[in-house]
N, C-alpha and C. Protein backbone atom coordinates (compact mmCIF):
# COMPACT_ATOMS: atom_id res chain seq x y z
N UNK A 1 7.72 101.02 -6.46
CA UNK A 1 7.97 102.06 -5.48
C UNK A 1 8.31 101.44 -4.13
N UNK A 2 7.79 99.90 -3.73
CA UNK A 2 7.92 99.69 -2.23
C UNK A 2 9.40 99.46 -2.56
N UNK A 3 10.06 98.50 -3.83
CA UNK A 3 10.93 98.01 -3.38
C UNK A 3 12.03 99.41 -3.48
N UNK A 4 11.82 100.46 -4.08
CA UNK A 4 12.93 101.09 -3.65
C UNK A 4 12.84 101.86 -2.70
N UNK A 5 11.17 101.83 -1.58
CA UNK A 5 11.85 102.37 0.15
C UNK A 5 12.77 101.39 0.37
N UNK A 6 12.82 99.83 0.59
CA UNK A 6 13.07 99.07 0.98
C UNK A 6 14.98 98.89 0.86
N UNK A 7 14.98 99.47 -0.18
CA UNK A 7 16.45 99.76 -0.99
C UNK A 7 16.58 100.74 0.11
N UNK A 8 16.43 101.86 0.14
CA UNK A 8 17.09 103.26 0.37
C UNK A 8 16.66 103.03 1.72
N UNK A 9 15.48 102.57 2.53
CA UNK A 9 15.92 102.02 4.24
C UNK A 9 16.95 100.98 4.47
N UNK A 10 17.46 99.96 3.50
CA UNK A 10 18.52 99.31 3.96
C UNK A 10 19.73 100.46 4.04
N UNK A 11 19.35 100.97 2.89
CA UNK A 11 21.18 101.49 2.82
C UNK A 11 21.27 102.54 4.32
N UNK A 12 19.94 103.34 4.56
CA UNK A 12 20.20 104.57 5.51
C UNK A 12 20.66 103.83 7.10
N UNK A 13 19.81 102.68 7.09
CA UNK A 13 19.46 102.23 8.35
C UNK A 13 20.76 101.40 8.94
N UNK A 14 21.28 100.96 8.00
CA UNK A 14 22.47 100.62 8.37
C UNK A 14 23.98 101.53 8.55
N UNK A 15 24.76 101.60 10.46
CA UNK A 15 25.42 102.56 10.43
C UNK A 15 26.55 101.73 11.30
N UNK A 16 27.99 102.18 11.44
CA UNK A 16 28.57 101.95 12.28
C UNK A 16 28.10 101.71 13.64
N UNK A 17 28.56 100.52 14.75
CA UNK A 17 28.94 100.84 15.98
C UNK A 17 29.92 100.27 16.71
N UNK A 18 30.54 101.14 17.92
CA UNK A 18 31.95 101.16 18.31
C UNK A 18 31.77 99.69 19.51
N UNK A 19 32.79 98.76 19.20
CA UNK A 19 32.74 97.68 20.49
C UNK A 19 33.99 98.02 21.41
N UNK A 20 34.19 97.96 22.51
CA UNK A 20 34.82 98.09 23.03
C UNK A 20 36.73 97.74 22.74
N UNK A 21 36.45 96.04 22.00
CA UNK A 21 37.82 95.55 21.72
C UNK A 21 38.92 96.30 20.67
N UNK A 22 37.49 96.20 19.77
CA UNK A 22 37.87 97.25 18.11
C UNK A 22 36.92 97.85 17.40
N UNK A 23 36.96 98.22 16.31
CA UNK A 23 36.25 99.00 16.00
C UNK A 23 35.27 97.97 14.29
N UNK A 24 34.48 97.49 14.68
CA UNK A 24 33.69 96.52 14.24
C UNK A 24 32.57 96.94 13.11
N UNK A 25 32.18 96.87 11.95
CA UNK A 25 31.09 97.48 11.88
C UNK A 25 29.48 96.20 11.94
N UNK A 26 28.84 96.94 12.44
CA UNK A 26 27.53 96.10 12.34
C UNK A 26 26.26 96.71 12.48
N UNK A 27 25.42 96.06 11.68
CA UNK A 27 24.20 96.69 11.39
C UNK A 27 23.18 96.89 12.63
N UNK A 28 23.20 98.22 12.47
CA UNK A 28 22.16 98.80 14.35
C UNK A 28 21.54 99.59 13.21
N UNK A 29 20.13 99.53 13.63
CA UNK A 29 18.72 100.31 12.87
C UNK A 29 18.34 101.27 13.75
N UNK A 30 19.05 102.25 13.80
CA UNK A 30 17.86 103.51 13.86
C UNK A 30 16.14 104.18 13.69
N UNK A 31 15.72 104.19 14.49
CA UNK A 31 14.38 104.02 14.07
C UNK A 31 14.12 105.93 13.66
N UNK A 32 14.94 106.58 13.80
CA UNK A 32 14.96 107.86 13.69
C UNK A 32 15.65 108.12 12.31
N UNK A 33 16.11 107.40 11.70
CA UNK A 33 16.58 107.12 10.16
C UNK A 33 15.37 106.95 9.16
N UNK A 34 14.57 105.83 9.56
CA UNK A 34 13.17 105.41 8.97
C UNK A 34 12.29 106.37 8.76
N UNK A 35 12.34 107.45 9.84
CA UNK A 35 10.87 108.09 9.88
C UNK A 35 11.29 109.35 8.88
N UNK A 36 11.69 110.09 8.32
CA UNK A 36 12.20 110.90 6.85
C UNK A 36 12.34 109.93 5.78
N UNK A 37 12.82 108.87 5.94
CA UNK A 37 12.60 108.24 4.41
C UNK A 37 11.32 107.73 3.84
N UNK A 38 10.41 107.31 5.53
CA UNK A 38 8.70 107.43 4.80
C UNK A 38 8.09 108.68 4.43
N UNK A 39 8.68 110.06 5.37
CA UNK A 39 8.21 110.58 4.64
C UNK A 39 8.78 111.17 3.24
N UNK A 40 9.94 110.95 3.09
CA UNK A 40 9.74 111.52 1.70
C UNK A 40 9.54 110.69 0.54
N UNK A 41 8.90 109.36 0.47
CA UNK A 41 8.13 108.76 -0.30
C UNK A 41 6.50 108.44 -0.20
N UNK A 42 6.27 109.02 1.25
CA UNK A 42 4.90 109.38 1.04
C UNK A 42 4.28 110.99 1.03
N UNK A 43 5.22 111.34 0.56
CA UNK A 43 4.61 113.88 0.37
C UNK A 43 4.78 113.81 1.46
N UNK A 44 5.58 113.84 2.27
CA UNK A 44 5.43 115.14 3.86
C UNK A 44 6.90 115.37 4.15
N UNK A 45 6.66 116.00 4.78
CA UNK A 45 7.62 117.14 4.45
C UNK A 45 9.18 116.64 5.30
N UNK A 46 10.40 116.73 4.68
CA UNK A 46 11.68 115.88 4.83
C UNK A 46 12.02 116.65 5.86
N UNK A 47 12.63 116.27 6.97
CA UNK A 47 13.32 116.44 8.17
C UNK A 47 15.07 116.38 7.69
N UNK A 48 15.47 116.49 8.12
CA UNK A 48 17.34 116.07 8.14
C UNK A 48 17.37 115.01 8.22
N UNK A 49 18.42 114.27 7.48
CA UNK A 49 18.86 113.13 7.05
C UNK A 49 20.21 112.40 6.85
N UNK A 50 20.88 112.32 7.94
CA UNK A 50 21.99 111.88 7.95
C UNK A 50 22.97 111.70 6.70
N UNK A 51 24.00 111.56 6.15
CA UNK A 51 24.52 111.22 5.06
C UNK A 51 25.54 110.16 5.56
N UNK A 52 25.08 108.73 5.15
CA UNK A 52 26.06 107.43 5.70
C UNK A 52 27.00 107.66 4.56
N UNK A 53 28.31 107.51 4.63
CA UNK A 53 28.74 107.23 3.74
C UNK A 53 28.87 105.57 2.88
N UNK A 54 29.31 105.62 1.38
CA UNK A 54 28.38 103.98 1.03
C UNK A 54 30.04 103.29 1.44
N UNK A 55 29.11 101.84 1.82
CA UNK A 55 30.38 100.54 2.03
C UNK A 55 30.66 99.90 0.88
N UNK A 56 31.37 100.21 -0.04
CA UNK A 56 32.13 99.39 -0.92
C UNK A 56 32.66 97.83 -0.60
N UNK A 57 33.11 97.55 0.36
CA UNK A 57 33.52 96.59 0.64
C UNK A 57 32.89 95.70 1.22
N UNK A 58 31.25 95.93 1.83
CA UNK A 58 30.20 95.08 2.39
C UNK A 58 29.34 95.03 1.02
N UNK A 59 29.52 95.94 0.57
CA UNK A 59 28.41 95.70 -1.01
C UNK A 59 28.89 94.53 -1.59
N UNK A 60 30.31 94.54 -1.91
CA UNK A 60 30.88 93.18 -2.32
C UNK A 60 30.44 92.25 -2.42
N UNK A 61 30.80 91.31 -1.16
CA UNK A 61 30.15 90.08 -0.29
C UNK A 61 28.67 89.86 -0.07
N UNK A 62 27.83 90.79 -0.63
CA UNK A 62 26.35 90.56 0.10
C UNK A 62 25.84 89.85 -1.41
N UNK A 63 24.86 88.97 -1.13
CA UNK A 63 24.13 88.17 -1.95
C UNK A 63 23.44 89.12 -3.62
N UNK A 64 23.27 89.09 -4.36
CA UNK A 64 22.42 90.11 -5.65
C UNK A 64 21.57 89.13 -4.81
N UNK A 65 20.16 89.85 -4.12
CA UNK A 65 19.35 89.50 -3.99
C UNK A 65 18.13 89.81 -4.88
N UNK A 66 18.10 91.70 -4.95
CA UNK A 66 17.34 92.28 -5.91
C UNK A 66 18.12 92.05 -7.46
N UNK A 67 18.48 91.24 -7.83
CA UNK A 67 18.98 91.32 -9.32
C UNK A 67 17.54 90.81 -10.02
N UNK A 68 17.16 91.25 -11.36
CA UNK A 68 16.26 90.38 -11.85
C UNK A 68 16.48 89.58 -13.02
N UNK A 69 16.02 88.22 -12.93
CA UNK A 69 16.28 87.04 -13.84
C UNK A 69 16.05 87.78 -15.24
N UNK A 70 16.56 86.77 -15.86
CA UNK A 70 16.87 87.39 -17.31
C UNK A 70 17.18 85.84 -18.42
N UNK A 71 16.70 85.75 -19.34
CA UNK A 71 17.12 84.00 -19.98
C UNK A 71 17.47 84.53 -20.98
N UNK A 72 19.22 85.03 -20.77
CA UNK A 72 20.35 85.16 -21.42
C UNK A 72 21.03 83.49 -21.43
N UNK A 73 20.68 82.90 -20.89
CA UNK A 73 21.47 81.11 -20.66
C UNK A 73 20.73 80.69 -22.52
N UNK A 74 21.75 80.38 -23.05
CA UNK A 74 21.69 79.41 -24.12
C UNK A 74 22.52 77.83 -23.85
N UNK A 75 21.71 77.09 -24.15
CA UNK A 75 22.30 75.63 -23.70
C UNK A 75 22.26 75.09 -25.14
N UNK A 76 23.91 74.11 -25.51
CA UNK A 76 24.04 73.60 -26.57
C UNK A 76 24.04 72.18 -26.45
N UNK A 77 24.21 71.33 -27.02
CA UNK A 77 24.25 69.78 -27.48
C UNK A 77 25.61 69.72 -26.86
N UNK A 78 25.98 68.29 -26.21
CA UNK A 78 27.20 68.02 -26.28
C UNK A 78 27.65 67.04 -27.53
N UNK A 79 26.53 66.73 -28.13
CA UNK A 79 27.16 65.83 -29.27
C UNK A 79 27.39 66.62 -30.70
N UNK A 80 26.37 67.88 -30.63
CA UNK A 80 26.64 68.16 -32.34
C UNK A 80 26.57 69.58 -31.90
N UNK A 81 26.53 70.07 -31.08
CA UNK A 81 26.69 71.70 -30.30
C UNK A 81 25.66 72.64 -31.28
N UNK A 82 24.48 72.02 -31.22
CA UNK A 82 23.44 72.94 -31.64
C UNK A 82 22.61 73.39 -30.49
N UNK A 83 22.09 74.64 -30.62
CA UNK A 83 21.63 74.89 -29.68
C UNK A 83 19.86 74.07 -29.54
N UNK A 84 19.83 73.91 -28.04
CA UNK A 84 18.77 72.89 -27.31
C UNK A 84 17.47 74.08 -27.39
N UNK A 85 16.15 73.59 -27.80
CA UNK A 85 15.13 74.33 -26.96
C UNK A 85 14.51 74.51 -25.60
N UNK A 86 14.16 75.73 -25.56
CA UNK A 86 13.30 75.78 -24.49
C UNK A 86 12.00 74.85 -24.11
N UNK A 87 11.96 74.00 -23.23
CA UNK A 87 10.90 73.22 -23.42
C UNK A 87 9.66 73.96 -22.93
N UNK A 88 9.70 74.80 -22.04
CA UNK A 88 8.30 75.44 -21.28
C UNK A 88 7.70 76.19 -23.01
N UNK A 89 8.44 76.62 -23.85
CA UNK A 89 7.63 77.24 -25.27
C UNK A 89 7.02 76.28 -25.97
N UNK A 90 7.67 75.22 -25.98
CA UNK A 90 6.88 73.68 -26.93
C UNK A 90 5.77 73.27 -25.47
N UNK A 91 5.84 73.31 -24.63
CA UNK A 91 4.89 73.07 -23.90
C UNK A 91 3.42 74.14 -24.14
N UNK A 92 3.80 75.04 -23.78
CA UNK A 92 3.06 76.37 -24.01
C UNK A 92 2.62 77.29 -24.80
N UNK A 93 3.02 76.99 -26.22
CA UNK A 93 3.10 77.54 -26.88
C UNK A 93 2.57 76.57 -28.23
N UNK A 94 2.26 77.07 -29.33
CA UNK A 94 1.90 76.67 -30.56
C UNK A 94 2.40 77.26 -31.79
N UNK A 95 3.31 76.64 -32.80
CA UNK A 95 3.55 77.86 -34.05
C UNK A 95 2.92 77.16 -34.94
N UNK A 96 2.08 78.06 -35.74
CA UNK A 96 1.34 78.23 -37.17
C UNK A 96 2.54 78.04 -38.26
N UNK A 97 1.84 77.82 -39.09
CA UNK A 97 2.76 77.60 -40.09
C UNK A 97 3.72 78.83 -40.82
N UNK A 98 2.70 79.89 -40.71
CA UNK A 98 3.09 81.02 -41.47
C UNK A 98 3.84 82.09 -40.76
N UNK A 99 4.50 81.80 -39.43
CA UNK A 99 5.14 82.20 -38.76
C UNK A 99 4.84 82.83 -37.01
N UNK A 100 3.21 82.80 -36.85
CA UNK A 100 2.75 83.00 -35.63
C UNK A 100 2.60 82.09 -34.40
N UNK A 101 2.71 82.77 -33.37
CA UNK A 101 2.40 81.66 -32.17
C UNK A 101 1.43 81.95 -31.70
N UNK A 102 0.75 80.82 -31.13
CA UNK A 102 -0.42 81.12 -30.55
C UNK A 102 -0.48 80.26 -29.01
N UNK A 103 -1.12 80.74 -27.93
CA UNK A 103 -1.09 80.27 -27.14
C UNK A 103 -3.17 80.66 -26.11
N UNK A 104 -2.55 79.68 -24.98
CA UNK A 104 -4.23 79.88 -24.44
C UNK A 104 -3.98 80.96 -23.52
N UNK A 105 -5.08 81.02 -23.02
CA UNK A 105 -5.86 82.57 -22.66
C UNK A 105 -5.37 82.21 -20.89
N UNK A 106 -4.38 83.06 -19.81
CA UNK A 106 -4.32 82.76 -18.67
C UNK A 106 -5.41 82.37 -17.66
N UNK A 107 -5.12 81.79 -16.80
CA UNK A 107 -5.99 81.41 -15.74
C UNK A 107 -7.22 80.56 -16.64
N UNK A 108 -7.09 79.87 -17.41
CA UNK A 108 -8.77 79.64 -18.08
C UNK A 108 -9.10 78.15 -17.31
N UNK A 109 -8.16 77.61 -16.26
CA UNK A 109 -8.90 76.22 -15.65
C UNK A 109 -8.83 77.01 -14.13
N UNK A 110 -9.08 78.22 -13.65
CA UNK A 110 -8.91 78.17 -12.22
C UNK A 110 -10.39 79.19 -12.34
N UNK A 111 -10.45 79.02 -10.88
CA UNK A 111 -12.35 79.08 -10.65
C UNK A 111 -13.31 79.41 -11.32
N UNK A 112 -13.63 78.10 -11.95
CA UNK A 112 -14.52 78.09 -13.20
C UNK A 112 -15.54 77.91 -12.46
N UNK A 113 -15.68 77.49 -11.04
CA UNK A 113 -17.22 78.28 -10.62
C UNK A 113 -17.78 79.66 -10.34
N UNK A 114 -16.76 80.36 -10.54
CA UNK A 114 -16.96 82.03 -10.36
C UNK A 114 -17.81 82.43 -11.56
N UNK A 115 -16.99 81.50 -12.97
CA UNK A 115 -17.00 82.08 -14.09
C UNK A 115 -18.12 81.99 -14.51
N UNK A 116 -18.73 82.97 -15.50
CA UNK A 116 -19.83 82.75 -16.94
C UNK A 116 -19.46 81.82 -17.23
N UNK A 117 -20.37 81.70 -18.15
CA UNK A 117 -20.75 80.63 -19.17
C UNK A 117 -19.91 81.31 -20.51
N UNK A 118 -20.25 83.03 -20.90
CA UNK A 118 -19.88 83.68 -22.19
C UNK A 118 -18.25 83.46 -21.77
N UNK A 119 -17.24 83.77 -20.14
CA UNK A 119 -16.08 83.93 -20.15
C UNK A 119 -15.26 82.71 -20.29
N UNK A 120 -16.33 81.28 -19.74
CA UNK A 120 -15.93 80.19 -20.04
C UNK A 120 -15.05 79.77 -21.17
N UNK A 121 -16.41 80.60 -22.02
CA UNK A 121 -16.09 79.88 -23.58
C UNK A 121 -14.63 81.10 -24.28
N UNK A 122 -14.45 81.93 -23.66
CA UNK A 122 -13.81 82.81 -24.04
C UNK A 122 -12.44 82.71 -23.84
N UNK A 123 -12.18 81.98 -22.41
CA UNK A 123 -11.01 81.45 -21.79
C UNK A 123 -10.86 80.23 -22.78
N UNK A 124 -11.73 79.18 -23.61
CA UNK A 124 -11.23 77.98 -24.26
C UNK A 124 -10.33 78.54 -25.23
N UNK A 125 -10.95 79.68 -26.13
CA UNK A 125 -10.23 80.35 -27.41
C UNK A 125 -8.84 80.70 -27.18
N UNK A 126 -7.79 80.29 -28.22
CA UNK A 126 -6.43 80.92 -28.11
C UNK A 126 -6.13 82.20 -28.63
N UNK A 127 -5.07 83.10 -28.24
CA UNK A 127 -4.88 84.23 -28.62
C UNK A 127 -3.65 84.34 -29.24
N UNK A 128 -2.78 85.37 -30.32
CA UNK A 128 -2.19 85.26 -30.97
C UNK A 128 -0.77 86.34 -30.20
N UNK A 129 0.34 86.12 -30.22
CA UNK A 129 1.62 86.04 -29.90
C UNK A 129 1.88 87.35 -30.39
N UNK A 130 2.53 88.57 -30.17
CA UNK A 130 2.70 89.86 -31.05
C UNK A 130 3.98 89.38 -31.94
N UNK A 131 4.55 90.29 -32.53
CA UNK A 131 5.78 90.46 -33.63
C UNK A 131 6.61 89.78 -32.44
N UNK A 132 6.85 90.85 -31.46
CA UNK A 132 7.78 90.73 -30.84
C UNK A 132 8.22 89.38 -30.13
N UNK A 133 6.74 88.94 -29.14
CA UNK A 133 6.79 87.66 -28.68
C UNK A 133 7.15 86.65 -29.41
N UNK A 134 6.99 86.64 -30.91
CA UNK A 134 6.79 85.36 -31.82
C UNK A 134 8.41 85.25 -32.04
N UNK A 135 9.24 86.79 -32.67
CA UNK A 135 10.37 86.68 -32.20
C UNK A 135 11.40 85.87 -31.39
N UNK A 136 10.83 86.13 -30.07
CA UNK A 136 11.33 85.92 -29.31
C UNK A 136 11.60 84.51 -28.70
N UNK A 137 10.16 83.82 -29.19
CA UNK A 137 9.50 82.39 -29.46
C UNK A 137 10.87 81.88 -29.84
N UNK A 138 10.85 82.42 -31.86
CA UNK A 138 11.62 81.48 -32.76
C UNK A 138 13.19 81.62 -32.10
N UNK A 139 13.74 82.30 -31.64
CA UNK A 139 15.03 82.22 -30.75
C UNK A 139 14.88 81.44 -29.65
N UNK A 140 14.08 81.05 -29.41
CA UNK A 140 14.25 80.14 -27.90
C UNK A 140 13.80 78.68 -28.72
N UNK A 141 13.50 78.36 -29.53
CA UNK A 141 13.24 76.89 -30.18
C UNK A 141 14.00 76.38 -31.10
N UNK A 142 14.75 75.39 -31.67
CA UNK A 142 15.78 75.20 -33.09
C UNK A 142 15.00 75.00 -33.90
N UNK A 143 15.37 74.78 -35.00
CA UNK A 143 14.85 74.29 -36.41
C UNK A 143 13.89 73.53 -36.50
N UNK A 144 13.96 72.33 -35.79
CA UNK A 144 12.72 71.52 -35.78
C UNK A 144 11.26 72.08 -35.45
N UNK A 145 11.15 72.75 -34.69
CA UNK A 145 10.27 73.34 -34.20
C UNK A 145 10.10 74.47 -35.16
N UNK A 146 10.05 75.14 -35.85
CA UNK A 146 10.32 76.01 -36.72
C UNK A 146 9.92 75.49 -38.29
N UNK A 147 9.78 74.39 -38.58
CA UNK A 147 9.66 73.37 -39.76
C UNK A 147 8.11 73.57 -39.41
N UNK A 148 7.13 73.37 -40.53
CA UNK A 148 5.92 73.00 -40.50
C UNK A 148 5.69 71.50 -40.31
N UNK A 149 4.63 71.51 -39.79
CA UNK A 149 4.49 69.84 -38.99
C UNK A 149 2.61 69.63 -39.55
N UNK A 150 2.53 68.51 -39.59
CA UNK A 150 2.11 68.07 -40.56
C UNK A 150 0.93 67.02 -39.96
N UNK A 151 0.14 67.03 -39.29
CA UNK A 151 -1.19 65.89 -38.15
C UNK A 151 -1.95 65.78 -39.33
N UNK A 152 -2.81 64.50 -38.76
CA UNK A 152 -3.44 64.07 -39.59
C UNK A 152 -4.91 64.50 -38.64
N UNK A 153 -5.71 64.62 -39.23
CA UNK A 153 -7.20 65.94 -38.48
C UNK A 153 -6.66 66.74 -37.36
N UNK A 154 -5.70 67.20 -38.68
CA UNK A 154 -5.16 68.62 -37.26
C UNK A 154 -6.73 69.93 -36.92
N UNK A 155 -6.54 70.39 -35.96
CA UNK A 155 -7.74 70.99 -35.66
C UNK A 155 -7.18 72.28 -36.03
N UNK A 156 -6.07 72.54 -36.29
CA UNK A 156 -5.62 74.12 -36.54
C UNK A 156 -5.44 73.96 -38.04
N UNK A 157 -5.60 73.60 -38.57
CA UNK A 157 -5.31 73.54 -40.54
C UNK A 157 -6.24 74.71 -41.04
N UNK A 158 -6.93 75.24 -40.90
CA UNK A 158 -7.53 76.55 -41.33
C UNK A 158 -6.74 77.33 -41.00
N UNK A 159 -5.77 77.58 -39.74
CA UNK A 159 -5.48 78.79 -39.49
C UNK A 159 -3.94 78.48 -39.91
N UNK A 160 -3.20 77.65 -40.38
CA UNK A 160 -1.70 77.60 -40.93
C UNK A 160 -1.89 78.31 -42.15
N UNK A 161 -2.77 78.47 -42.97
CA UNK A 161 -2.71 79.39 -44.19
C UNK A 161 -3.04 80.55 -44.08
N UNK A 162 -2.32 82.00 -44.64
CA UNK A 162 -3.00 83.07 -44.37
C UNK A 162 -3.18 83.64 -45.45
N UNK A 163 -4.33 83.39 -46.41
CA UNK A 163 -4.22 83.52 -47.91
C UNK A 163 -4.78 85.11 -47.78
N UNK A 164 -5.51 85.33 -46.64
CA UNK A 164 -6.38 87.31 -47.42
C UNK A 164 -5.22 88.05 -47.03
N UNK A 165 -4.47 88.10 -46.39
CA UNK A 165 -2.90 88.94 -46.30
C UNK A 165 -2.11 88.15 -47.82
N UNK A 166 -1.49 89.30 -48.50
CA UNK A 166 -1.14 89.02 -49.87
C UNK A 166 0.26 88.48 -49.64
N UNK A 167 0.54 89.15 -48.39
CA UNK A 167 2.50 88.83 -48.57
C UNK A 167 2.75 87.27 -48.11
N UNK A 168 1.22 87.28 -47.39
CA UNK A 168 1.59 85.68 -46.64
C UNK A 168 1.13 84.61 -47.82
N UNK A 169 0.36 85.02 -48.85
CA UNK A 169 -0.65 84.22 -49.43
C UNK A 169 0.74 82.84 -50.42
N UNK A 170 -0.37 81.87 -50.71
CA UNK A 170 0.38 80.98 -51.23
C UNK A 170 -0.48 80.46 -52.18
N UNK A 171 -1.18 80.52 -52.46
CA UNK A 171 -2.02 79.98 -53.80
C UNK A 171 -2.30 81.40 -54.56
N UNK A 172 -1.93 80.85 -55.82
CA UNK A 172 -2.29 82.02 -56.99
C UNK A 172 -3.89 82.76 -56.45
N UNK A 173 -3.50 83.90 -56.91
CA UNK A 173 -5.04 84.75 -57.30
C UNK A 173 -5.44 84.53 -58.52
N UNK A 174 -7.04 84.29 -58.09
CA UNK A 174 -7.77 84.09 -59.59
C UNK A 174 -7.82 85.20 -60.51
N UNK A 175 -7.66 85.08 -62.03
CA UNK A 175 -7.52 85.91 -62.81
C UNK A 175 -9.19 86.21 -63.44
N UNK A 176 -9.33 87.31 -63.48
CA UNK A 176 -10.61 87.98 -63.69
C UNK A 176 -10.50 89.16 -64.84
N UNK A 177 -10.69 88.81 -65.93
CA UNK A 177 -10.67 89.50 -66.59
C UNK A 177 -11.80 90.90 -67.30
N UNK A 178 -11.49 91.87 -67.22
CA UNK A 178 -12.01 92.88 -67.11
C UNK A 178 -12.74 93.18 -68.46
N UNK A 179 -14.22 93.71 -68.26
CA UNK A 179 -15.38 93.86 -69.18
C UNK A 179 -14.83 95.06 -70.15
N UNK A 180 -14.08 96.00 -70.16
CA UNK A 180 -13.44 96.77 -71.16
C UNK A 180 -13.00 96.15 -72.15
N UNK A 181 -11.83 95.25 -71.59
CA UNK A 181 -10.90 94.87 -72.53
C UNK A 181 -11.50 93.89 -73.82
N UNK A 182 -12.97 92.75 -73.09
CA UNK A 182 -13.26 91.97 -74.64
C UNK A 182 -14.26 92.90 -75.97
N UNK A 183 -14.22 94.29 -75.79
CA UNK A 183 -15.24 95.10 -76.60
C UNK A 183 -14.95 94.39 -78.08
C-alpha cells in the first residue's frame, strides 16, 4: 500500500512550469496535490483533484526503478552450451534422493542469546521444500546435481529412502500369506 501512495504522489505531484525563455517542463511539488491523495488512502473524505495529464515521453527515459527482479537469466557453458547452475541452491539447499529438497530453518545462528534452549534445538532441524519449491530447485541446477550422490557416513541416508509412501518405495513388500487360503 505505501509503495503505491508513493507511485500515485509521484505521478500527481509532478506538473508543468512556465520559464520565461521557453516553455520547459520541470518537476515543482505542490503541497496542495499531496494532501487528497493521503486522504484518499487513509478513509477521509476526497477533496478535488487535479487531472495531470500522463508524460509519455518523460516515462520513457526515467530509470524502472520499481520493476521487480525476477531469475528469468539462464546462463549456458561456452564450451558444451549446457546450461550452468545456480550456485546460491547447491549452497543452500540439499536434494534427497527421492526427489525432495531440504534446507535449514531461517535466522537459526542470529541471537541465540535471546533464544530457548527447546527453539535452539528446533532452529538445528531442517525443513522440507514444497512440490513447488523442489520444482523450482530442479530447474535452477543441471544433471549433476540431480544424480544421487553417494558419502561415505552420510548423516542423511535414512532420509534418501522413502519406503512407507508406496509410489516412492524401492524394495519389494514382504509377502504374507493369508490364514484362509492354507485350510
Amino acid at each position: 500500500m505505501f509503495r503505491n501512495v508513493l507511485i500515485s504522489v509521484a505521478r500527481l505531484a509532478t506538473v508543468p512550469a512556465r520559464t520565461n525563455s521557453k516553455y520547459l517542463l520541470q518537476n515543482v511539488t505542490k503541497e496542495s496535490l499531496l494532501k487528497p491523495l493521503i486522504g484518499r488512502n487513509f478513509s477521509v473524505l476526497q477533496t478535488h483533484v487535479p487531472i495531470v495529464p500522463p508524460k509519455i515521453l518523460e516515462s520513457m527515459f526515467k530509470p524502472a526503478v520499481l520493476n521487480t527482479s525476477t531469475r528469468t537469466l539462464t546462463k549456458y557453458s561456452m564450451r558444451k552450451g549446457k546450461r550452468k547452475s545456480v550456485k546460491a541452491v547447491t549452497r543452500r539447499f540439499y536434494r534427497l534422493n527421492w526427489g525432495a529438497w531440504i534446507r535449514t530453518k531461517v535466522g537459526r545462528q542470529k541471537k541465540l542469546w535471546k533464544k530457548s534452549p527447546p527453539r535452539k534445538r528446533r532452529l538445528r532441524q531442517h525443513v522440507f521444500c514444497n512440490s513447488t519449491q523442489s520444482w523450482m530447485l530442479d530447474k535452477m541446477v543441471g544433471p549433476y546435481w540431480r544424480k544421487p550422490r553417494y558419502y561415505v557416513d552420510d548423516p542423511y541416508q535414512p532420509y534418501h529412502s522413502r519406503e512407507e509412501f508406496t509410489l516412492a518405495s524401492i524394495k519389494p513388500k514382504p509377502y504374507y500369506p493369508s490364514d484362509e487360503n492354507t485350510s
